[in-house]
N, C-alpha and C. Protein backbone atom coordinates (compact mmCIF):
# COMPACT_ATOMS: atom_id res chain seq x y z
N UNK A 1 -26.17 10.99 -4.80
CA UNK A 1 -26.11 10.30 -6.08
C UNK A 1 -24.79 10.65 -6.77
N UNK A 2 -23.92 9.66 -7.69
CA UNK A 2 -23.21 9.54 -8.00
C UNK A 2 -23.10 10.80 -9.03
N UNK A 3 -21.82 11.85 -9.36
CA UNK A 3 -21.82 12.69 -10.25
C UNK A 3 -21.84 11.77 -11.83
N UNK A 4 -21.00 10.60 -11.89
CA UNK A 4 -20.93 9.78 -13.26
C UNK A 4 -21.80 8.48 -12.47
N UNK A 5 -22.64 8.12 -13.41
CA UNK A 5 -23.00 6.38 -13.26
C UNK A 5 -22.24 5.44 -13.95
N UNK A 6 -21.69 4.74 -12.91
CA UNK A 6 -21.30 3.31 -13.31
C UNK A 6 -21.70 2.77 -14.62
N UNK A 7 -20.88 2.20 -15.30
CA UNK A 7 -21.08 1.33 -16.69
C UNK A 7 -21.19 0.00 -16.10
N UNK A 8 -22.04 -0.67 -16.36
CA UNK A 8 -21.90 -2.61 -16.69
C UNK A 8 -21.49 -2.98 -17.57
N UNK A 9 -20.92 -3.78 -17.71
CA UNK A 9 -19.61 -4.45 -18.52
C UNK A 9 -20.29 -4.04 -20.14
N UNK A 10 -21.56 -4.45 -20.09
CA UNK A 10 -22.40 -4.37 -21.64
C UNK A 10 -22.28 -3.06 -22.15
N UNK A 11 -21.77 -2.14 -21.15
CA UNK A 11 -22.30 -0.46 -21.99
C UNK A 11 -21.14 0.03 -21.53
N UNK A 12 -20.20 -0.73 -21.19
CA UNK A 12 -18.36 0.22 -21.42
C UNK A 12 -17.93 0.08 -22.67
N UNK A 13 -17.27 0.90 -22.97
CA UNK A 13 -16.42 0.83 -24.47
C UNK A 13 -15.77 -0.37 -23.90
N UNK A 14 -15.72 -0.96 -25.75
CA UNK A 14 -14.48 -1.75 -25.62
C UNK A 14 -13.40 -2.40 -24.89
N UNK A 15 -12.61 -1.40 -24.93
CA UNK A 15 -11.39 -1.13 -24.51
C UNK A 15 -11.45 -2.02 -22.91
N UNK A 16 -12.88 -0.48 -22.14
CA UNK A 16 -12.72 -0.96 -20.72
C UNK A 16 -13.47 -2.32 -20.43
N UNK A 17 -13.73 -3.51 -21.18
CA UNK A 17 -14.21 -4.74 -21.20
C UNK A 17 -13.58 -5.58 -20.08
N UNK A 18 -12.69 -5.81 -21.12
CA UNK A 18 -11.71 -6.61 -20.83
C UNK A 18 -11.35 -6.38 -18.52
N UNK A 19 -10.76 -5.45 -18.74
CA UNK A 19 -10.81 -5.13 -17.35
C UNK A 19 -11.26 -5.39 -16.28
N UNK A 20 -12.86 -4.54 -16.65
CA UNK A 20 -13.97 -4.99 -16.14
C UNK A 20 -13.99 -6.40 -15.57
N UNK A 21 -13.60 -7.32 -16.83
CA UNK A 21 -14.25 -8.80 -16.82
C UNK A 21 -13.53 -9.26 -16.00
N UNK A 22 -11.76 -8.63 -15.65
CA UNK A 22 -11.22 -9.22 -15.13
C UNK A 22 -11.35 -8.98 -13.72
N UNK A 23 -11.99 -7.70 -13.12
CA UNK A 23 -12.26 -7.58 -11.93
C UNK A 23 -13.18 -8.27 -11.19
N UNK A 24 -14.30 -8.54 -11.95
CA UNK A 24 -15.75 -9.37 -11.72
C UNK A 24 -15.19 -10.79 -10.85
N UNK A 25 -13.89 -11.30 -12.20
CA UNK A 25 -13.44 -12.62 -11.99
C UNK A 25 -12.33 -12.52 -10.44
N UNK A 26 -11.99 -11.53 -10.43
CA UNK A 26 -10.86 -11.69 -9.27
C UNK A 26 -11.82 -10.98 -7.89
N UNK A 27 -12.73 -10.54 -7.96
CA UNK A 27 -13.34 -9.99 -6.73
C UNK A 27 -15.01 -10.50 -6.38
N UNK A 28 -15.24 -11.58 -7.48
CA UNK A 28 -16.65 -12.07 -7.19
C UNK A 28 -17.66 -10.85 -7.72
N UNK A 29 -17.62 -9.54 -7.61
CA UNK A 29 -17.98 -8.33 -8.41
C UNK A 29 -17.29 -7.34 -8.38
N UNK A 30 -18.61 -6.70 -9.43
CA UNK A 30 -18.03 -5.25 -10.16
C UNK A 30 -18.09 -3.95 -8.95
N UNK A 31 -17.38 -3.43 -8.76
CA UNK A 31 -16.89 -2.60 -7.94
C UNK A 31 -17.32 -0.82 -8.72
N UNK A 32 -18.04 0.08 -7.87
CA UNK A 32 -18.16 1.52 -8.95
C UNK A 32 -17.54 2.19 -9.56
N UNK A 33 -16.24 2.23 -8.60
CA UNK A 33 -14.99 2.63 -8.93
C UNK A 33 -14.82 2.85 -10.23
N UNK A 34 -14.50 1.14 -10.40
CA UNK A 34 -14.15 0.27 -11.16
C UNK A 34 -15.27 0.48 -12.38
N UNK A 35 -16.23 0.75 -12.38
CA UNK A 35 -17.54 0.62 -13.39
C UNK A 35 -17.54 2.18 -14.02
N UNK A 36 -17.46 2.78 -12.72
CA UNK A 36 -17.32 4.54 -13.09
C UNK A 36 -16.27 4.88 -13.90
N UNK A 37 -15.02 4.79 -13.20
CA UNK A 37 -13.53 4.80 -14.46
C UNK A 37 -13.78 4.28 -15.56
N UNK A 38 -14.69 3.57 -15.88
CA UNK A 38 -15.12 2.27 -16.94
C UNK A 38 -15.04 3.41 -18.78
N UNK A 39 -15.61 4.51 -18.00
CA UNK A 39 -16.18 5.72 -18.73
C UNK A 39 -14.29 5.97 -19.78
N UNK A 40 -13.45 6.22 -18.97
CA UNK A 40 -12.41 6.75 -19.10
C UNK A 40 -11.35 5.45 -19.15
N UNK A 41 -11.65 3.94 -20.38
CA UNK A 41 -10.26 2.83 -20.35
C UNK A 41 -9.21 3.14 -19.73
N UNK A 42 -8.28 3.93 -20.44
CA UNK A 42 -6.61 4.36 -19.82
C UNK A 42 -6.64 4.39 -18.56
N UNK A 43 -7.68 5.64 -17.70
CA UNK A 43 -6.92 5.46 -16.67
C UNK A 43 -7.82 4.53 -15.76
N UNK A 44 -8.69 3.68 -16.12
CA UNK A 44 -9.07 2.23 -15.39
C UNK A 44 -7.79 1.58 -15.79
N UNK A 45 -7.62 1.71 -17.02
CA UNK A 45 -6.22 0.50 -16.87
C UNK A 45 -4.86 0.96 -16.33
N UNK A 46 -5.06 1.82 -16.02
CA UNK A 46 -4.07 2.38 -15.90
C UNK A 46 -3.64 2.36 -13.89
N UNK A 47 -4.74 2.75 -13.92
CA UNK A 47 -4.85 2.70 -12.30
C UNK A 47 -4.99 0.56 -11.60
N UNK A 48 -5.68 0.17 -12.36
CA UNK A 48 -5.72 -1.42 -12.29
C UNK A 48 -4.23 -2.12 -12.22
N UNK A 49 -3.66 -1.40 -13.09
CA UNK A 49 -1.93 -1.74 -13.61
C UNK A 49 -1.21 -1.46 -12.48
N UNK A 50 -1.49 0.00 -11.64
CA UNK A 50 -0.58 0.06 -10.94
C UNK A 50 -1.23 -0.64 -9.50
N UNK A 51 -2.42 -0.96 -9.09
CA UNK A 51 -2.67 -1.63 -8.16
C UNK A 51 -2.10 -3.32 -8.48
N UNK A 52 -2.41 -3.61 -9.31
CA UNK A 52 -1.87 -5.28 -9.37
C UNK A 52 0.04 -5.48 -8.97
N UNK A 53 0.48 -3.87 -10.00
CA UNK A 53 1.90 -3.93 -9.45
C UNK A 53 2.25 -3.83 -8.08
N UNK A 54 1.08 -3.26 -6.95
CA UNK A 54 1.51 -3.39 -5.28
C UNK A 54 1.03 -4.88 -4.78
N UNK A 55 0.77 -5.88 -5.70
CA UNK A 55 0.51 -6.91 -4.74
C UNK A 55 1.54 -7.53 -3.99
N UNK A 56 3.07 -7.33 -4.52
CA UNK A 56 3.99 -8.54 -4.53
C UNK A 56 5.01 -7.63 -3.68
N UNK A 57 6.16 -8.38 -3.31
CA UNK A 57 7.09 -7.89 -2.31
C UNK A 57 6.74 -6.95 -0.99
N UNK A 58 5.51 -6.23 -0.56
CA UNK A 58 5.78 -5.59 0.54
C UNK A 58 4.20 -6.75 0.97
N UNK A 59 4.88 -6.98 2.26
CA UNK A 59 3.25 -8.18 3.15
C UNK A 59 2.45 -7.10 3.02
N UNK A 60 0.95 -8.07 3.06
CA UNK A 60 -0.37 -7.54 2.37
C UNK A 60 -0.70 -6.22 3.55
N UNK A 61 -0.45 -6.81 5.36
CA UNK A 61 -0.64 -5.83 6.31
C UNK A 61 -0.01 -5.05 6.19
N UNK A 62 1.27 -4.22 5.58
CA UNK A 62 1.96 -3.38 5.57
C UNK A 62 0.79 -2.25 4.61
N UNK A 63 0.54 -3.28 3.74
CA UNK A 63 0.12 -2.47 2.07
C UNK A 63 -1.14 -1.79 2.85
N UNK A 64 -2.02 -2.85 3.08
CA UNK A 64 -3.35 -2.23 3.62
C UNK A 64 -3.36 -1.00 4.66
N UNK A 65 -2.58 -1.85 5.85
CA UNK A 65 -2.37 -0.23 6.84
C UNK A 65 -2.03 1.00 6.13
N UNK A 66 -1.60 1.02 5.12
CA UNK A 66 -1.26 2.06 5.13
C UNK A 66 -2.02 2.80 3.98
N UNK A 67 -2.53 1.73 3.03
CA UNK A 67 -4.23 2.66 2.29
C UNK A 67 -5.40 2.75 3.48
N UNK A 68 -5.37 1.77 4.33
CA UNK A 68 -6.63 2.45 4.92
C UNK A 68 -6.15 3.50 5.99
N UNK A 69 -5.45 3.77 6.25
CA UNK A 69 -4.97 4.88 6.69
C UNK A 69 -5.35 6.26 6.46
N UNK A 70 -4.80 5.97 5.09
CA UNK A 70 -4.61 7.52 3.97
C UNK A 70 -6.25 7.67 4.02
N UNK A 71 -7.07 6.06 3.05
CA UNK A 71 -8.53 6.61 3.69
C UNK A 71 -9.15 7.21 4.60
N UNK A 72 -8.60 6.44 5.75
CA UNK A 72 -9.21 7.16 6.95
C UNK A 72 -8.74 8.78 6.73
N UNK A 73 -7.86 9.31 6.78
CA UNK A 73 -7.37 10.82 6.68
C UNK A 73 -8.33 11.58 6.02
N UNK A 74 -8.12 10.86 4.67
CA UNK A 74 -9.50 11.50 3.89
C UNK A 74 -11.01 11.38 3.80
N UNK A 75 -11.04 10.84 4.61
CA UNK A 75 -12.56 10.61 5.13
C UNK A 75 -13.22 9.98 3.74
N UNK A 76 -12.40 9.26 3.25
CA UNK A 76 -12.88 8.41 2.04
C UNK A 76 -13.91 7.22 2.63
N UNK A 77 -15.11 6.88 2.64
CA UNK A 77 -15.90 6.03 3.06
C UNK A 77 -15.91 4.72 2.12
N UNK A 78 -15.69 5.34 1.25
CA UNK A 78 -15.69 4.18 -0.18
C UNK A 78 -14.42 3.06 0.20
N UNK A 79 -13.07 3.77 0.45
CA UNK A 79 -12.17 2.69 0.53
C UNK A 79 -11.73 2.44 1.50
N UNK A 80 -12.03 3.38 2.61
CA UNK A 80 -12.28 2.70 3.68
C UNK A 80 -12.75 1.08 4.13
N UNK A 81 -13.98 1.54 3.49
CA UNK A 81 -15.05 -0.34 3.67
C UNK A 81 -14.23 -0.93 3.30
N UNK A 82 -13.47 -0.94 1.89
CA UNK A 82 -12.95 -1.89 1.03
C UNK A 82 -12.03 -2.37 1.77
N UNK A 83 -10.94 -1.13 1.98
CA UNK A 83 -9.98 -1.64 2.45
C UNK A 83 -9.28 -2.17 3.85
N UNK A 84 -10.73 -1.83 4.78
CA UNK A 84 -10.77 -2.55 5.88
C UNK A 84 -10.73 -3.97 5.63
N UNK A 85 -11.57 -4.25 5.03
CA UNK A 85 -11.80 -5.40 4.57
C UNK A 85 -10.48 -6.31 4.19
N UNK A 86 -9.71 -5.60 3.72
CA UNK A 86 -8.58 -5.75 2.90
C UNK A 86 -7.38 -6.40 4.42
N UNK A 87 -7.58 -5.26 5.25
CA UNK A 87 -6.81 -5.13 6.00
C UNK A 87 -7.31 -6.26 7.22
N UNK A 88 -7.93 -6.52 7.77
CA UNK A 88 -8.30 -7.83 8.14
C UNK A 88 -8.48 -9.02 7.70
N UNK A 89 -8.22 -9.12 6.42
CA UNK A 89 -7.78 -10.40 6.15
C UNK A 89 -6.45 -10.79 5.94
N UNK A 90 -5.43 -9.58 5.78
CA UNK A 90 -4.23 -9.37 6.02
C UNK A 90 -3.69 -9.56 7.42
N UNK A 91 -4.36 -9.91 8.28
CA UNK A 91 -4.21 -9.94 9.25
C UNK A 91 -4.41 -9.05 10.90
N UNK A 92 -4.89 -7.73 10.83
CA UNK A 92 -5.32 -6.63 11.43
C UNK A 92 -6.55 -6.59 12.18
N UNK A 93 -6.35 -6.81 13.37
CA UNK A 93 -7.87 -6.47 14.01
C UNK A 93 -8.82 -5.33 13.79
N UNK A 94 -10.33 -5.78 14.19
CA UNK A 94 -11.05 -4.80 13.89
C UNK A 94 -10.48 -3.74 15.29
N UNK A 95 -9.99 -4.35 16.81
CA UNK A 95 -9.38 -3.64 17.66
C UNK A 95 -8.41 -2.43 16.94
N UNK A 96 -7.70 -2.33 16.25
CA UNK A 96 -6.45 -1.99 15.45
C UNK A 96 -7.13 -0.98 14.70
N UNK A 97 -8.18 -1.14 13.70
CA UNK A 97 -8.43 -0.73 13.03
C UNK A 97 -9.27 0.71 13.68
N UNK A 98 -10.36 0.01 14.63
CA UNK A 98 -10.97 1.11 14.75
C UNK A 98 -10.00 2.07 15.74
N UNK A 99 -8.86 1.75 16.30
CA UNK A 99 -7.93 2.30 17.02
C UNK A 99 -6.90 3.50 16.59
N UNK A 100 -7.14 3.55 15.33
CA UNK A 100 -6.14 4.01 14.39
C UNK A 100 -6.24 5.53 14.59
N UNK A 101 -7.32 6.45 14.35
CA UNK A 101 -7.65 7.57 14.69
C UNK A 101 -7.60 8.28 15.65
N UNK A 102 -7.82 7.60 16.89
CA UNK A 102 -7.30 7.72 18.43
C UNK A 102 -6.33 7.40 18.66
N UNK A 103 -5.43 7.73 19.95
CA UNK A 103 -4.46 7.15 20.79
C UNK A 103 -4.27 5.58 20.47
N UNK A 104 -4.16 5.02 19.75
CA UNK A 104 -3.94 3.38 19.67
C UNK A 104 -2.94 3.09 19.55
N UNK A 105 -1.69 3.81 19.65
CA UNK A 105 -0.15 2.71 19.21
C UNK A 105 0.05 2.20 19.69
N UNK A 106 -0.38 1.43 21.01
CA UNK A 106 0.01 0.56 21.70
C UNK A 106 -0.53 -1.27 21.12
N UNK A 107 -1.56 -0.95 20.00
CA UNK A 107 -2.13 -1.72 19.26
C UNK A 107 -1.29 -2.16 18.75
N UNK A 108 -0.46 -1.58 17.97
CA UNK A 108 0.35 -1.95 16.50
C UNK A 108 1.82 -1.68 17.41
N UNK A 109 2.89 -2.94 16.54
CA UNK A 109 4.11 -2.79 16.99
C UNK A 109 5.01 -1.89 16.15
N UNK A 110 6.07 -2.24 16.30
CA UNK A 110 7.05 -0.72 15.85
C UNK A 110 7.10 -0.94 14.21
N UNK A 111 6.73 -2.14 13.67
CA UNK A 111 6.90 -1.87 11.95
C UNK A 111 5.69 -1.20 11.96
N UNK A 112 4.68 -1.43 12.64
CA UNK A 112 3.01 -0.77 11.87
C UNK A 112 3.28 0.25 11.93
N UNK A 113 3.77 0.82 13.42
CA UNK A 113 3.99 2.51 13.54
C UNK A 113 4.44 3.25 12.74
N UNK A 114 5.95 2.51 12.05
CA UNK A 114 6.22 3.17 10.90
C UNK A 114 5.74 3.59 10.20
N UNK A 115 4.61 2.43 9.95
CA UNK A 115 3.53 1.91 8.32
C UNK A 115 2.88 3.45 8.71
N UNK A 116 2.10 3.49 9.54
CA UNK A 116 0.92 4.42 10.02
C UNK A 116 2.01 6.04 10.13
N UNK A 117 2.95 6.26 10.56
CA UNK A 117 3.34 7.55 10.15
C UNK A 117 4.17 7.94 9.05
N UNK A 118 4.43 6.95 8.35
CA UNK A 118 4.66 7.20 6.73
C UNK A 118 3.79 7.42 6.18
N UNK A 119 2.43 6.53 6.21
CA UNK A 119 1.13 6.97 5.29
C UNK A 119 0.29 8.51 5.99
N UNK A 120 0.58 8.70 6.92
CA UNK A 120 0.26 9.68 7.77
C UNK A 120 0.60 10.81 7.19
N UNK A 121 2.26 11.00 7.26
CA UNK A 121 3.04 12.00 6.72
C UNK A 121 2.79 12.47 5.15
N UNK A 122 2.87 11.06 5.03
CA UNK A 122 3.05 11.46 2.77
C UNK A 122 1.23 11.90 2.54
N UNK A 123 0.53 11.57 3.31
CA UNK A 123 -0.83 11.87 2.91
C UNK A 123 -1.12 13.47 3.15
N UNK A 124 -0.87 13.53 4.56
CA UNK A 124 -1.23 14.97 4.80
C UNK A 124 -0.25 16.26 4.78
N UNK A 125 0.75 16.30 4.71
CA UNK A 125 2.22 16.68 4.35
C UNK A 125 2.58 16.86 3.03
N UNK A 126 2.18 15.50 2.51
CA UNK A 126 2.57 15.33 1.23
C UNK A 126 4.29 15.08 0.92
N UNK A 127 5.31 14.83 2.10
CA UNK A 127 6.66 14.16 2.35
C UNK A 127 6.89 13.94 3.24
N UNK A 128 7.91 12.88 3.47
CA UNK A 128 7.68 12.50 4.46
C UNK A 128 9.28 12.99 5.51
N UNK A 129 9.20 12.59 6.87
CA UNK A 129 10.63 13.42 7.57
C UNK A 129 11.81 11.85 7.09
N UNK A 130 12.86 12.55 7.17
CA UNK A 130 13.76 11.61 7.13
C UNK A 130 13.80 10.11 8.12
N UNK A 131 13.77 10.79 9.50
CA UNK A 131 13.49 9.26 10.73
C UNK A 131 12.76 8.79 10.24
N UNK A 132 11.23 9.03 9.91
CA UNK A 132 10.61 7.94 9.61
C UNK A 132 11.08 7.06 8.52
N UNK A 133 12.04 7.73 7.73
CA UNK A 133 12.42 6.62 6.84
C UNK A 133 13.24 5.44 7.00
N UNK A 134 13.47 6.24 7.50
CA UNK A 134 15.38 5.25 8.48
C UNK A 134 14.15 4.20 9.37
N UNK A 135 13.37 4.76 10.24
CA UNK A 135 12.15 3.67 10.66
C UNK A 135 12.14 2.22 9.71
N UNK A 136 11.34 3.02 8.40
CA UNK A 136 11.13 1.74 7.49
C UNK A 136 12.20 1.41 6.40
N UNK A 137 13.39 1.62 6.96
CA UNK A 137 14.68 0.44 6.24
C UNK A 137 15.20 -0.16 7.10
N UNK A 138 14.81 -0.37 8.45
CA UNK A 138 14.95 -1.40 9.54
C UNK A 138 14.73 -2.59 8.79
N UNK A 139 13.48 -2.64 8.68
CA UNK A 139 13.05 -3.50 8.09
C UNK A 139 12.09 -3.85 6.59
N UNK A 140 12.33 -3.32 5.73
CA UNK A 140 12.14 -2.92 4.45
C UNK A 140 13.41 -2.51 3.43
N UNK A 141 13.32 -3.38 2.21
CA UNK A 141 14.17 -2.74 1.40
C UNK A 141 14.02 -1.97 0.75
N UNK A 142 14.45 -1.32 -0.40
CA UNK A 142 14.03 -0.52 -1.36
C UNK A 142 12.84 -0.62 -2.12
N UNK A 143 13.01 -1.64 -2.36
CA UNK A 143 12.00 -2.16 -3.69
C UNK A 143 10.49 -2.10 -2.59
N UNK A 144 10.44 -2.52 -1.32
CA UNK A 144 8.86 -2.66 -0.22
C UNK A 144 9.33 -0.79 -0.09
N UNK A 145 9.74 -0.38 -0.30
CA UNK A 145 9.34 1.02 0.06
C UNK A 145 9.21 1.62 -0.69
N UNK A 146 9.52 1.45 -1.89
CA UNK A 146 9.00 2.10 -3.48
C UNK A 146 7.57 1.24 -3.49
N UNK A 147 7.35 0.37 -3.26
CA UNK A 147 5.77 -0.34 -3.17
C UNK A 147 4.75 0.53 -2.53
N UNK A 148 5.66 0.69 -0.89
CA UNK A 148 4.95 1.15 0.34
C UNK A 148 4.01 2.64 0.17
N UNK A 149 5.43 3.41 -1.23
CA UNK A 149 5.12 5.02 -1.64
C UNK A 149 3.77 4.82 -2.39
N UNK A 150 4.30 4.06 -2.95
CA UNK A 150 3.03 3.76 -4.55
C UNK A 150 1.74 3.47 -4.23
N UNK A 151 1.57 2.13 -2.52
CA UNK A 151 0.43 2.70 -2.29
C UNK A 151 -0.45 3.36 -1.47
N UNK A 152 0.40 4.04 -0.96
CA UNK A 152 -0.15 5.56 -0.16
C UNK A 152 -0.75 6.57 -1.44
N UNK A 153 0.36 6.68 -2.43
CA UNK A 153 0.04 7.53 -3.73
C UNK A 153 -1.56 6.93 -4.11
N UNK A 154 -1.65 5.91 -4.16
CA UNK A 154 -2.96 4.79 -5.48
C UNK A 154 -4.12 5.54 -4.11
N UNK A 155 -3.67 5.07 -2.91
CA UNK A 155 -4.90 5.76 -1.84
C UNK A 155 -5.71 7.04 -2.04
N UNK A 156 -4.26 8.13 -1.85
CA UNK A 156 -4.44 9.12 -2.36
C UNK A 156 -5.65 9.53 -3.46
N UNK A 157 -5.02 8.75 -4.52
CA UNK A 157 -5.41 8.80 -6.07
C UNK A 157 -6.90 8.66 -5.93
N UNK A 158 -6.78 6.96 -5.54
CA UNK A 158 -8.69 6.85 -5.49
C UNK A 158 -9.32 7.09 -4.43
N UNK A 159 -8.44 7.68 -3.17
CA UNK A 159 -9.71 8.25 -2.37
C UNK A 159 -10.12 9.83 -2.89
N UNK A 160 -9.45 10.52 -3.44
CA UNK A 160 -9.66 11.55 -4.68
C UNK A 160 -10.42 12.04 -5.50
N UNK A 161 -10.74 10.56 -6.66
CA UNK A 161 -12.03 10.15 -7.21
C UNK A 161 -13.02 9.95 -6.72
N UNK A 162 -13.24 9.34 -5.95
CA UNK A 162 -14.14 8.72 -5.04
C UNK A 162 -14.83 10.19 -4.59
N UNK A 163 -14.15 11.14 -4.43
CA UNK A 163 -14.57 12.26 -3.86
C UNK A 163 -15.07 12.97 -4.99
N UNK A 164 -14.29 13.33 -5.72
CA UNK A 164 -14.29 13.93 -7.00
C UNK A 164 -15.57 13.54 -7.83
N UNK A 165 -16.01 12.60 -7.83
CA UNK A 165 -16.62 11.92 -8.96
C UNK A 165 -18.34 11.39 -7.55
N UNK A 166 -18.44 11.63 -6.28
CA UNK A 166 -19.08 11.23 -5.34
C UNK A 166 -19.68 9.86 -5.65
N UNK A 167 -18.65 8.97 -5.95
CA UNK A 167 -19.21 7.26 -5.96
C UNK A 167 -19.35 6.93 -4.79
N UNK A 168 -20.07 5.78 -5.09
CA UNK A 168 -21.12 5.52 -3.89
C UNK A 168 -20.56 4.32 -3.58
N UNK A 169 -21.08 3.54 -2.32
CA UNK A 169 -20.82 2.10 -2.08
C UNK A 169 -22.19 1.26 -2.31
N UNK A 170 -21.79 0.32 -3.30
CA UNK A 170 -23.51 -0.58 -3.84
C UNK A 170 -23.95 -1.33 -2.59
């Protein structure tokens, strides 16, 4: 059982309303996460703010491989689901996916590899080696690799909570 219970939109403050309403509308539903932070506006909005800022400039398969990644590392179950999810519609086999933990690079070509030992490195390391960087400015500019950091970091962040706080999947 969850350490905090989820708020429904009716019994969040204020503040975290709005949010809320807007997640319902962009994901078909309310997510725990999302309901749990509900408790704490700022950093629901805060954390919402910086996920909407990774939608744009780095492709969606780059973004995903490399949160469900960090999930997988952390044995986050919560965003895992999600972001499998995420990551196959981005384009990623379930082959790929469940491959990731084992011997699989032969799955993924040389940008994923990157993807997968950058999120690898910055997750469990916590920095990453120089080659791999030089890896991802082959093909990545600045701006997809300041994205790429941000969401390994957001992974990090809410596979964290997720732990921290033991939310559940509805």
């Amino acid at each position: 059982m969850s350490f905090v219970q989820p708020l429904s939109i009716n019994e969040a403050p204020d503040a975290a309303k709005p949010i809320l309403e807007a997640i319902e509308e962009k994901f078909g539903q309310s997510m725990n996460i999302f309901s749990t932070l509900a408790h704490q506006p700022d950093v629901l909005g805060g954390m919402t703010q910086i996920n909407d800022g990774l939608q744009n400039d780095l492709p969606a398969k780059y973004r995903e491989l490399a949160y469900y990644k960090a999930s997988q590392l952390n044995s986050c179950d919560y965003c895992s689901h999600y972001h499998r999810q995420a990551a196959k519609k981005a384009g990623l086999s379930d082959e790929q996916l469940d491959s990731m933990n084992v011997s699989g690079g032969d799955l993924f070509d040389e940008k994923e590899q990157a993807v997968l030992k950058y999120a690898e490195q910055l997750t469990t390391k916590a920095n990453v080696e120089p080659s791999v960087v030089k890896e991802l400015k082959l093909f990545l500019n600045e701006k997809q690799l300041v994205t790429l950091a941000a969401a390994v970091a957001l992974a990090n962040f809410t596979n964290r909570i997720n732990h921290g706080l033991d939310i559940e999947l509805p």
